[in-house]
C-alpha atoms as a PDB file:
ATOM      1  CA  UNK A   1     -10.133 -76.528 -29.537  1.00  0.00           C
ATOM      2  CA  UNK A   2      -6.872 -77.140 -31.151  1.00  0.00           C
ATOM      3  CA  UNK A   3      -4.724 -79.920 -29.335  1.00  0.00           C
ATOM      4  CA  UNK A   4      -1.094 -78.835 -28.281  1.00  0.00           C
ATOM      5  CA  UNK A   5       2.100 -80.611 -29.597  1.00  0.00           C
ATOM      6  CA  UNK A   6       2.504 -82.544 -26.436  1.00  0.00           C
ATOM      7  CA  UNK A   7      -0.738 -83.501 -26.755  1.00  0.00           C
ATOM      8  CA  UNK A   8      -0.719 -85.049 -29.792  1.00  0.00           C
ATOM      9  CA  UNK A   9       1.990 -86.987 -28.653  1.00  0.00           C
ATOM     10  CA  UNK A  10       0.255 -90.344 -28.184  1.00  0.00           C
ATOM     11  CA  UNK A  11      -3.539 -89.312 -28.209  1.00  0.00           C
ATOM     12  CA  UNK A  12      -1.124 -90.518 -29.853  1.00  0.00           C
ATOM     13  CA  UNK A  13       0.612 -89.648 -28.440  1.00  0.00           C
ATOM     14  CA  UNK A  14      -1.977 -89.844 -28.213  1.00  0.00           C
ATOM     15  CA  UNK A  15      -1.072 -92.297 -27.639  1.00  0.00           C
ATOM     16  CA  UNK A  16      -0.546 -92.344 -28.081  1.00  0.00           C
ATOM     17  CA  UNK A  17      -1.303 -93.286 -26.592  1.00  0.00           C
ATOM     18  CA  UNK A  18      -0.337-101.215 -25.586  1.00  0.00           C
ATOM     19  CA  UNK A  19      -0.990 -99.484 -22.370  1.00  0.00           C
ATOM     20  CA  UNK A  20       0.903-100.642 -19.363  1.00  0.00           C
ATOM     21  CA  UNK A  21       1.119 -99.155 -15.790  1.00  0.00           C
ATOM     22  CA  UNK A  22      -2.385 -97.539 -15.941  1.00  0.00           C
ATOM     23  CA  UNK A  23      -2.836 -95.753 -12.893  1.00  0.00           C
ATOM     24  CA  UNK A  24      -6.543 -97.168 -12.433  1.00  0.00           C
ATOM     25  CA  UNK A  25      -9.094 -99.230 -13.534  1.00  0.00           C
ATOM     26  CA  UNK A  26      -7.023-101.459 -15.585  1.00  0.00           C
ATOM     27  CA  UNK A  27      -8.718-104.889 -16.409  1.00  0.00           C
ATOM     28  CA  UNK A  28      -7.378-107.429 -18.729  1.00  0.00           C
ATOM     29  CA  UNK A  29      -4.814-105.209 -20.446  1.00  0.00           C
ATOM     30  CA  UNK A  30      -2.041-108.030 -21.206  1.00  0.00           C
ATOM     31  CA  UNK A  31      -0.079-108.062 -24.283  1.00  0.00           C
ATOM     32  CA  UNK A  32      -2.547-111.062 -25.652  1.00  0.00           C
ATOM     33  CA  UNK A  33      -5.379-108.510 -25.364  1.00  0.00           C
ATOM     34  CA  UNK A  34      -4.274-105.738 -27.218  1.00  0.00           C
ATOM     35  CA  UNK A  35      -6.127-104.757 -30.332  1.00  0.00           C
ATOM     36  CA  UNK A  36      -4.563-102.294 -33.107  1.00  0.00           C
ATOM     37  CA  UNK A  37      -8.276-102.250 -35.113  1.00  0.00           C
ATOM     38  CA  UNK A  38     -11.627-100.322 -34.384  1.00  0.00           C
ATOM     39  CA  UNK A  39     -14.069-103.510 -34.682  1.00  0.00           C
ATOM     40  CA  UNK A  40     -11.531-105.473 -32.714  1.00  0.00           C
ATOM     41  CA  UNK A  41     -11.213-102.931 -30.026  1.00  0.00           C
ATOM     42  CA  UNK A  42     -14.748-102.030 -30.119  1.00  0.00           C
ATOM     43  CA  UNK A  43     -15.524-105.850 -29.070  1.00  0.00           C
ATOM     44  CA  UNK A  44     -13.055-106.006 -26.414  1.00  0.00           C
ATOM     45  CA  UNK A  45     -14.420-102.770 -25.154  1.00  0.00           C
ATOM     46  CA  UNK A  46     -17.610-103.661 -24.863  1.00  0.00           C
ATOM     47  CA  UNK A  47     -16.426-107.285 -23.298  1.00  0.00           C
ATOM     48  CA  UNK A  48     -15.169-105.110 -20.379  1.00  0.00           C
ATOM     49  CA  UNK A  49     -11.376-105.102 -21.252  1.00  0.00           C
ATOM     50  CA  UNK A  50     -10.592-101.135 -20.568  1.00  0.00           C
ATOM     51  CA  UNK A  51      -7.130-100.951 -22.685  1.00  0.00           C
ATOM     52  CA  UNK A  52      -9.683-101.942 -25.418  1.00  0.00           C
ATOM     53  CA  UNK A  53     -11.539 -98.688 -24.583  1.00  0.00           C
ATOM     54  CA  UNK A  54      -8.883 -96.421 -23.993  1.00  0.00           C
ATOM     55  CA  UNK A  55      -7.515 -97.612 -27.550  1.00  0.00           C
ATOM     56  CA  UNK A  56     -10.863 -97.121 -29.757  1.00  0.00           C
ATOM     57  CA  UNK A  57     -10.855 -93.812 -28.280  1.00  0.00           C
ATOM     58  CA  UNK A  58      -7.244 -93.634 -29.604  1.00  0.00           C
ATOM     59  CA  UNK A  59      -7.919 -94.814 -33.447  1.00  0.00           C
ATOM     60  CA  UNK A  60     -11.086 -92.406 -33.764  1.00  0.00           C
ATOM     61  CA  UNK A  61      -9.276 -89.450 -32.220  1.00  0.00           C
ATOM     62  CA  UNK A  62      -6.419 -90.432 -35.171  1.00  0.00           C
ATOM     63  CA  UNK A  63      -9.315 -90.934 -38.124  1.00  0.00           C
ATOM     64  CA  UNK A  64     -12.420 -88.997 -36.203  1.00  0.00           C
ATOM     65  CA  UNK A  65     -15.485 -88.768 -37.790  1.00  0.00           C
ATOM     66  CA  UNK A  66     -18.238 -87.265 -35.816  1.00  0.00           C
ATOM     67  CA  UNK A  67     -20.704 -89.961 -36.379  1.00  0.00           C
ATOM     68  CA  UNK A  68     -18.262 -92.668 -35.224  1.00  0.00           C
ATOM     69  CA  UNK A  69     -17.381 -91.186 -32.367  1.00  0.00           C
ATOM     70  CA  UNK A  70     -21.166 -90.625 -31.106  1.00  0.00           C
ATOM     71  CA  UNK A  71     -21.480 -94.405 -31.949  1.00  0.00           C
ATOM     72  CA  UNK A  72     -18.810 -95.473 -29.789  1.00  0.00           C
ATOM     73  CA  UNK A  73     -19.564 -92.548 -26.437  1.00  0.00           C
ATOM     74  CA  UNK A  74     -21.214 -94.642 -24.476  1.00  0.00           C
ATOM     75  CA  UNK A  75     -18.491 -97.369 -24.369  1.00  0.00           C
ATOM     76  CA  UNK A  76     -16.011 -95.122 -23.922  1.00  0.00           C
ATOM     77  CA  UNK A  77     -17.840 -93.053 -21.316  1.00  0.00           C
ATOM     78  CA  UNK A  78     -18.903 -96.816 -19.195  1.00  0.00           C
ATOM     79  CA  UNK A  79     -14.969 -97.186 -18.753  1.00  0.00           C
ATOM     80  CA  UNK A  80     -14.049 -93.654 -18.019  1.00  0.00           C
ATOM     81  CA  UNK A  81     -16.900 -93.238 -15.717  1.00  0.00           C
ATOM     82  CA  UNK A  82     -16.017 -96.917 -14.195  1.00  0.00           C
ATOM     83  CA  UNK A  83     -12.071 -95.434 -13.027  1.00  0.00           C
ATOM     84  CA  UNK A  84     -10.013 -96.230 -16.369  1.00  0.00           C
ATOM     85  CA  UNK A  85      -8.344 -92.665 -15.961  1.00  0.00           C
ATOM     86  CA  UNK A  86      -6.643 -92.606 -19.706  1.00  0.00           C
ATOM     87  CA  UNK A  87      -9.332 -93.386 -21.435  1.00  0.00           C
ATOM     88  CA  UNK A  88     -10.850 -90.500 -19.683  1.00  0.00           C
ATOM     89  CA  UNK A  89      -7.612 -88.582 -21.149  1.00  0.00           C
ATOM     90  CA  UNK A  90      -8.409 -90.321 -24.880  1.00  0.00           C
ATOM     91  CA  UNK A  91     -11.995 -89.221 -24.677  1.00  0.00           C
ATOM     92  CA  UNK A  92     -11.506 -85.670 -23.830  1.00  0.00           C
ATOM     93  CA  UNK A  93      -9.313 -85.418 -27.075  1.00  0.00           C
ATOM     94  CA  UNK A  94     -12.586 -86.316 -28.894  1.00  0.00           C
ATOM     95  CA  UNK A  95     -15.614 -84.314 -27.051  1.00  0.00           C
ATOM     96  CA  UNK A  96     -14.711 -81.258 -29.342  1.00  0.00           C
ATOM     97  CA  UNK A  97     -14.242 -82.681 -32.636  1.00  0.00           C
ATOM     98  CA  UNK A  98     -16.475 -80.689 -34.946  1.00  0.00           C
ATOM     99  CA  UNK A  99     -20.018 -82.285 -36.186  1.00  0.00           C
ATOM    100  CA  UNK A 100     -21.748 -81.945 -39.510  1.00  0.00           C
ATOM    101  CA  UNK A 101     -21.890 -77.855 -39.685  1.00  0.00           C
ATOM    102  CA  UNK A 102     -17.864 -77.484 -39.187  1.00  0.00           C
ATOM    103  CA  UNK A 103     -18.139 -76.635 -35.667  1.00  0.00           C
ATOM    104  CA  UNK A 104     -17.393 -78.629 -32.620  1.00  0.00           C
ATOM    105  CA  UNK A 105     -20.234 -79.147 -30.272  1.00  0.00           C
ATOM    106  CA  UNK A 106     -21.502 -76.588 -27.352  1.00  0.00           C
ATOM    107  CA  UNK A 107     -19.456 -75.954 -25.015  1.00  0.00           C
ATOM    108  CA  UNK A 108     -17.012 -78.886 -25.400  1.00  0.00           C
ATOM    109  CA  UNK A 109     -14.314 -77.107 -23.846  1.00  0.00           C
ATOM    110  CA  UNK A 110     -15.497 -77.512 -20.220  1.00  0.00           C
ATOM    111  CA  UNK A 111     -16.106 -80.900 -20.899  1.00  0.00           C
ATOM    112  CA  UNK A 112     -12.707 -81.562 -22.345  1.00  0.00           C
ATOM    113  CA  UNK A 113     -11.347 -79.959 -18.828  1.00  0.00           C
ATOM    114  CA  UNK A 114     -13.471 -82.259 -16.873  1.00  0.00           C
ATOM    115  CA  UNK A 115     -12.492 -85.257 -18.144  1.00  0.00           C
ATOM    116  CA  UNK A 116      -8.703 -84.106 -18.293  1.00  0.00           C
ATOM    117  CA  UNK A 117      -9.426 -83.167 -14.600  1.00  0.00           C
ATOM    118  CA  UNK A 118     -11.576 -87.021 -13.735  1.00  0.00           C
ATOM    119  CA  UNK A 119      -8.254 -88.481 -15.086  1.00  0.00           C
ATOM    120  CA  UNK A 120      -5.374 -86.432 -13.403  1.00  0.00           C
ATOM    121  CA  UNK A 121      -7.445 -86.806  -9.851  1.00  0.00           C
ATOM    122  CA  UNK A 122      -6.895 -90.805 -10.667  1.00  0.00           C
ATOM    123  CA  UNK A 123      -3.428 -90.292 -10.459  1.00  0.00           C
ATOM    124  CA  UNK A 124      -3.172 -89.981 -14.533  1.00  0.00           C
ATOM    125  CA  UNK A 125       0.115 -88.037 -15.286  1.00  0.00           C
ATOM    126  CA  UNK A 126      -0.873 -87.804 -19.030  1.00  0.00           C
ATOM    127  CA  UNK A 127      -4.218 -85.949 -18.113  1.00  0.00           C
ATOM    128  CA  UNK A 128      -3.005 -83.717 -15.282  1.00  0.00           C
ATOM    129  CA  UNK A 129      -0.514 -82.051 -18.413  1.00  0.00           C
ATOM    130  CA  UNK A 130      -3.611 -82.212 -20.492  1.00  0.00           C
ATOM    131  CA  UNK A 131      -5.338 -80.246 -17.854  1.00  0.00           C
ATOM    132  CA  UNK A 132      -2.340 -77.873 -17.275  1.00  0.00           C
ATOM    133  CA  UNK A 133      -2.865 -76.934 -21.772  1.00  0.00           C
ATOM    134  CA  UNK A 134      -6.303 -76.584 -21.192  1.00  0.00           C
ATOM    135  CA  UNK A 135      -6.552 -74.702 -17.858  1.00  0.00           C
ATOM    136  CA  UNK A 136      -7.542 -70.803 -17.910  1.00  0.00           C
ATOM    137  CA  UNK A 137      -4.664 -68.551 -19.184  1.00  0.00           C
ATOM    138  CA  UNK A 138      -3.025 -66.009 -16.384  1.00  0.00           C
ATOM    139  CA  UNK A 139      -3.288 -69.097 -14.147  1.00  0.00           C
ATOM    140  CA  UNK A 140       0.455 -69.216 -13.495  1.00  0.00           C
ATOM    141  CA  UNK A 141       0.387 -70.569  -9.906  1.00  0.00           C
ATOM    142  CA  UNK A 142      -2.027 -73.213 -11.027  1.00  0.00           C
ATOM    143  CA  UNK A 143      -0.330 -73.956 -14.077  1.00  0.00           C
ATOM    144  CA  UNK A 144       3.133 -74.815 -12.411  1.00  0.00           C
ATOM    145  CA  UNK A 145       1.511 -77.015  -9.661  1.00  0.00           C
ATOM    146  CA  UNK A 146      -0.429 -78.942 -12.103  1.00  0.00           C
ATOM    147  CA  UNK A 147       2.797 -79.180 -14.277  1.00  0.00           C
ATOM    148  CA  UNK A 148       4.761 -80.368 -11.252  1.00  0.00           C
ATOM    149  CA  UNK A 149       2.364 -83.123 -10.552  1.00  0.00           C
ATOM    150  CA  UNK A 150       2.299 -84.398 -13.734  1.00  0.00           C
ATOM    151  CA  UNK A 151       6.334 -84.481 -14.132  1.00  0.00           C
ATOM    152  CA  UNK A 152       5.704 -86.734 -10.803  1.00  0.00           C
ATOM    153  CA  UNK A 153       3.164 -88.810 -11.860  1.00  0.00           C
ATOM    154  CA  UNK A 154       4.847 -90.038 -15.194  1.00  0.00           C
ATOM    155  CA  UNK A 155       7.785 -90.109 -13.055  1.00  0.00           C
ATOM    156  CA  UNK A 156       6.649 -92.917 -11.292  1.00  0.00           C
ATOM    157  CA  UNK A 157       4.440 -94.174 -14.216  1.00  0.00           C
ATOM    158  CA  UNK A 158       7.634 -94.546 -15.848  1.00  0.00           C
ATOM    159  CA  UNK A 159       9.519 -96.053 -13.140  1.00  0.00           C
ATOM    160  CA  UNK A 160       6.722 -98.896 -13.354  1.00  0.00           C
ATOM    161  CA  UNK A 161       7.570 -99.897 -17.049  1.00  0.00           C
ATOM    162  CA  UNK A 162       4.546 -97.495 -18.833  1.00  0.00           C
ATOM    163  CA  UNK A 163       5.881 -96.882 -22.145  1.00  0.00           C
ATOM    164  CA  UNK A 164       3.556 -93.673 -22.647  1.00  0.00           C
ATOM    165  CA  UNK A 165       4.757 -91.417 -19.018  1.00  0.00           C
ATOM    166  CA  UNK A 166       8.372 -92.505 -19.919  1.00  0.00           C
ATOM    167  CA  UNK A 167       7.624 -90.598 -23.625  1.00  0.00           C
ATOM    168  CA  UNK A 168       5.724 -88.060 -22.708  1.00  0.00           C
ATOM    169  CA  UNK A 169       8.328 -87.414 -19.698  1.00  0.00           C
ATOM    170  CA  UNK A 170      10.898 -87.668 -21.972  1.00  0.00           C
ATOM    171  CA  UNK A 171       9.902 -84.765 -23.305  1.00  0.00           C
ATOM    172  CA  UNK A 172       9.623 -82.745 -20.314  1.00  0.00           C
ATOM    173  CA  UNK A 173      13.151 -83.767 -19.421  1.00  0.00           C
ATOM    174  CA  UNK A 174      14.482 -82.718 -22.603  1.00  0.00           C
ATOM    175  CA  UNK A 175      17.173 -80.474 -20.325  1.00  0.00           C
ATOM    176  CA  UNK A 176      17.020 -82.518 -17.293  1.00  0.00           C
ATOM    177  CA  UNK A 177      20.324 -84.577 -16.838  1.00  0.00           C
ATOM    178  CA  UNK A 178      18.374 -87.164 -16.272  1.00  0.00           C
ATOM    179  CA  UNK A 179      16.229 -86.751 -20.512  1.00  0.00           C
ATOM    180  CA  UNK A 180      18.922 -89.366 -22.272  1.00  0.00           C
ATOM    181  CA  UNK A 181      18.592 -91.795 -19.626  1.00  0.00           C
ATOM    182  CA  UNK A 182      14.591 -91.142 -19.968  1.00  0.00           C
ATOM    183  CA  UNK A 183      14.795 -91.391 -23.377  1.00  0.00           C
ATOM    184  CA  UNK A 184      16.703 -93.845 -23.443  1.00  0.00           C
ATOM    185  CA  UNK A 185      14.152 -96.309 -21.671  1.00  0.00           C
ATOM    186  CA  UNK A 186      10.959 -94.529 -23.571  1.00  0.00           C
ATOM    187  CA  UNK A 187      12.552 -95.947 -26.718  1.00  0.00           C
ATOM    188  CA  UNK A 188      13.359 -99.413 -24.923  1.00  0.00           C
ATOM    189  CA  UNK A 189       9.573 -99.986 -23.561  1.00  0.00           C
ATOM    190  CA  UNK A 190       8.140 -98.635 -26.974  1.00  0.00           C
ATOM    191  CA  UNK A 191      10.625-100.881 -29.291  1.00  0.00           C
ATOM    192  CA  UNK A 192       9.304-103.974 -26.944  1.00  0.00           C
ATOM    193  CA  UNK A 193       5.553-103.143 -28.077  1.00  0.00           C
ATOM    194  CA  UNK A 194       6.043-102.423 -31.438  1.00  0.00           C
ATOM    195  CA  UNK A 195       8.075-105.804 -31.725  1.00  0.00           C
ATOM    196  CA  UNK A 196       4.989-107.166 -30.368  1.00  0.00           C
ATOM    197  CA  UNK A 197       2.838-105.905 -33.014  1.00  0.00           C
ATOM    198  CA  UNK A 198       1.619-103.165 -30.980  1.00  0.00           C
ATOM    199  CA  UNK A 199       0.803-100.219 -33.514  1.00  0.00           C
ATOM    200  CA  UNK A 200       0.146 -97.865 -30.980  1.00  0.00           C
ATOM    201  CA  UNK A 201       3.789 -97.860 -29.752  1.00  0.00           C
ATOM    202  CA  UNK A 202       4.963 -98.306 -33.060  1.00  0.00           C
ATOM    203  CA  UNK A 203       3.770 -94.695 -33.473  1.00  0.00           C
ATOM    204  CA  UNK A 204       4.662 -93.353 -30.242  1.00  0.00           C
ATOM    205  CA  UNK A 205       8.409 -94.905 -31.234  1.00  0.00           C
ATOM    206  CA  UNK A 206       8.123 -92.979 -34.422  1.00  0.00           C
ATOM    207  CA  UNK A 207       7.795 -89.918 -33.065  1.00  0.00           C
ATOM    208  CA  UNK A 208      10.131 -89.992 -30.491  1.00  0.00           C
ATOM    209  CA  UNK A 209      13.459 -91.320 -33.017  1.00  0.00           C
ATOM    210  CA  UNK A 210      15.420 -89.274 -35.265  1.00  0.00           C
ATOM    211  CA  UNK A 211      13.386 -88.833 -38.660  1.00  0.00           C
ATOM    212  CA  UNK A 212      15.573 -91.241 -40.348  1.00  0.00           C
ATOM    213  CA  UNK A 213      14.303 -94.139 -38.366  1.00  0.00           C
ATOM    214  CA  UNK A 214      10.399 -92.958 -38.127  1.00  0.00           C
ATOM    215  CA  UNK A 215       9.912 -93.687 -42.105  1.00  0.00           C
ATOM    216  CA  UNK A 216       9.562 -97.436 -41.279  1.00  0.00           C
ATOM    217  CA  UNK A 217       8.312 -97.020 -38.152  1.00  0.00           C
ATOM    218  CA  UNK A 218       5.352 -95.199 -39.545  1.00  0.00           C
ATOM    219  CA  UNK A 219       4.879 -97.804 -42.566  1.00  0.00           C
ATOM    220  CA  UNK A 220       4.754-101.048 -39.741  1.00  0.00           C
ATOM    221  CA  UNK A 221       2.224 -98.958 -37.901  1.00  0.00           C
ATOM    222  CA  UNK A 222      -0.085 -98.677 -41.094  1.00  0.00           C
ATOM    223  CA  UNK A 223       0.483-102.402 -41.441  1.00  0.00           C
ATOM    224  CA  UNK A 224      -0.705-103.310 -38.223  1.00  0.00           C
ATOM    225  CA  UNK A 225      -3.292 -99.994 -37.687  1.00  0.00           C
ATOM    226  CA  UNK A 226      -4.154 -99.102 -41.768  1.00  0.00           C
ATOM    227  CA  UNK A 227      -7.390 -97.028 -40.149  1.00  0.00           C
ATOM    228  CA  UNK A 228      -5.086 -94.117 -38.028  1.00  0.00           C
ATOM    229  CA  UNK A 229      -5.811 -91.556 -39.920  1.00  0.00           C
ATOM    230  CA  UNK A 230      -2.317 -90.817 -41.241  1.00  0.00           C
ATOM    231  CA  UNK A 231      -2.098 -94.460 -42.921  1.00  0.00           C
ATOM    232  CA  UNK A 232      -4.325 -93.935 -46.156  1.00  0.00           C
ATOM    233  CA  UNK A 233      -2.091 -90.980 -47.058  1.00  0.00           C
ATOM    234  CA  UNK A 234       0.916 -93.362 -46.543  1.00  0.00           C
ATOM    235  CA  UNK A 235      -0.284 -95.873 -48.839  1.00  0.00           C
ATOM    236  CA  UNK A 236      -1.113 -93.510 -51.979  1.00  0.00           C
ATOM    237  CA  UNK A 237       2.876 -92.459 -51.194  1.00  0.00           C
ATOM    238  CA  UNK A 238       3.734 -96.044 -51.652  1.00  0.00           C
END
C-alpha cells in the first residue's frame, strides 16, 4: 500500500520520525541515547532502549530491504508489543513492503491497520492519523472522529516539547490561526535536535523549511544518517 504525503512526513516523517514526549512505553530515550545508525540502533534496541527501536524501524522504512526488515521484526515487534506506541506507528510503515517477487506480503494491509490502531489506542497522535489514511473509504463519520483525535493528541504531544506532533500538527494547522505559531515551535524543537546531531530531526527540519534552507539540511542528515535511503543518491550529486 502506498504511504500518503503526511505519512511520509517523519516515518520520516517518518519520522520521521530523537523522539521526545512518547505517549508510552518510553525507556531510556535521552539525548545521550539516541542513535542515527542501523547497527547502533539495532544494539540499543535489543538492550531494551525503545527510541532505539522505534528508530531502526525508521532507517529501514527510509532504505527497506525485505530481508532486513524480517531480520530486525522481532525487535521491533518485543517493543511495540511491550507499549512503545510509535514504534508500533514505524512498524506498520514496514509490514507491506514488497518481498522478493515484487509484491508485498498477504494481507499486510490489515496488519498495517492494526498496528496504526495498537498505537493510536496508546494515546499516539501520529498513528491515530495513520489510522484515519488507512481506514475503509465512505467512512466519513469515522474518518473525522479519528482525525479530531489525532489533531488533539499532537496537540498536547506538542504542548509537551515532542518535536514530531508539533510537525506533523503543523501541518494540520496550516489554516488554523494558530499554524505560524505551530510552526514556529516545530522548527524550534527540530533545530534543537539536529544541533544535537540528531539526523532524524535534521530531516524532519528539512522538510518542514522553505526549499532554500532544506539543501543543507538534507546533506548534515546524510552526514550523520549516510544509510536513509535518500543519502547515497545525495552523495553521487556531490
Amino acid at each position: 500500500m502506498a504511504k500518503t504525503a503526511v505519512i511520509l512526513l517523519i516515518l520520516g516523517l517518518g519520522g520521521v520520525t530523537g523522539l521526545t514526549g512518547c505517549a508510552s512505553g518510553q525507556r531510556g530515550a535521552g539525548a545521550r541515547s539516541r542513535c542515527n545508525r542501523l547497527a547502533a540502533c539495532r544494539s540499543a534496541c535489543a538492550a531494551g532502549n525503545t527510541d532505539g527501536c522505534f528508530r531502526l524501524a525508521s532507517l529501514l522504512d527510509r532504505n527497506p530491504s525485505r530481508a532486513s526488515i524480517e531480520a530486525e521484526l522481532p525487535l521491533l515487534t518485543r517493543a511495540c508489543d511491550g507499549g512503545h506506541a510509535r514504534t508500533c506507528v514505524a512498524l506498520a510503515d514496514l509490514v507491506c513492503e514488497p518481498g522478493a517477487s515484487g509484491a508485498p506480503p498477504a494481507d499486510c494491509d490489515v496488519r498495517e491497520r492494526e498496528l496504526s490502531q495498537r498505537a493510536c489506542d496508546a494515546g499516539d497522535g501520529i498513528g491515530c492519523l495513520a489510522l484515519a489514511t488507512r481506514g475503509p473509504e465512505g467512512d466519513e463519520s469515522a474518518h473525522s472522529l479519528l482525525m479530531d483525535r489525532a489533531t488533539s493528541l499532537l496537540g498536547a504531544g506538542c504542548k509537551a516539547d515532542d518535536p514530531y506532533a508539533c510537525a506533523y500538527l503543523s501541518l494540520l494547522s496550516r489554516k488554523d490561526p494558530q499554524g505560524p505559531a505551530i510552526l514556529a515551535h516545530a522548527r524550534a524543537l527540530l533545530e534543537r535536535g539536529c544541533r544535537n546531531d540528531d539526523a532524524m530531526a535534521c530531516l524532519t527540519l528539512s522538510i518542514l523549511v522553505p526549499e532554500a534552507e532544506s539543501g543543507p539540511l538534507r546533506q548534515r542528515t546524510c552526514r550523520l544518517a549516510p544509510e536513509l535511503g535518500p543519502c547515497a543518491q545525495l552523495q553521487q550529486q556531490q
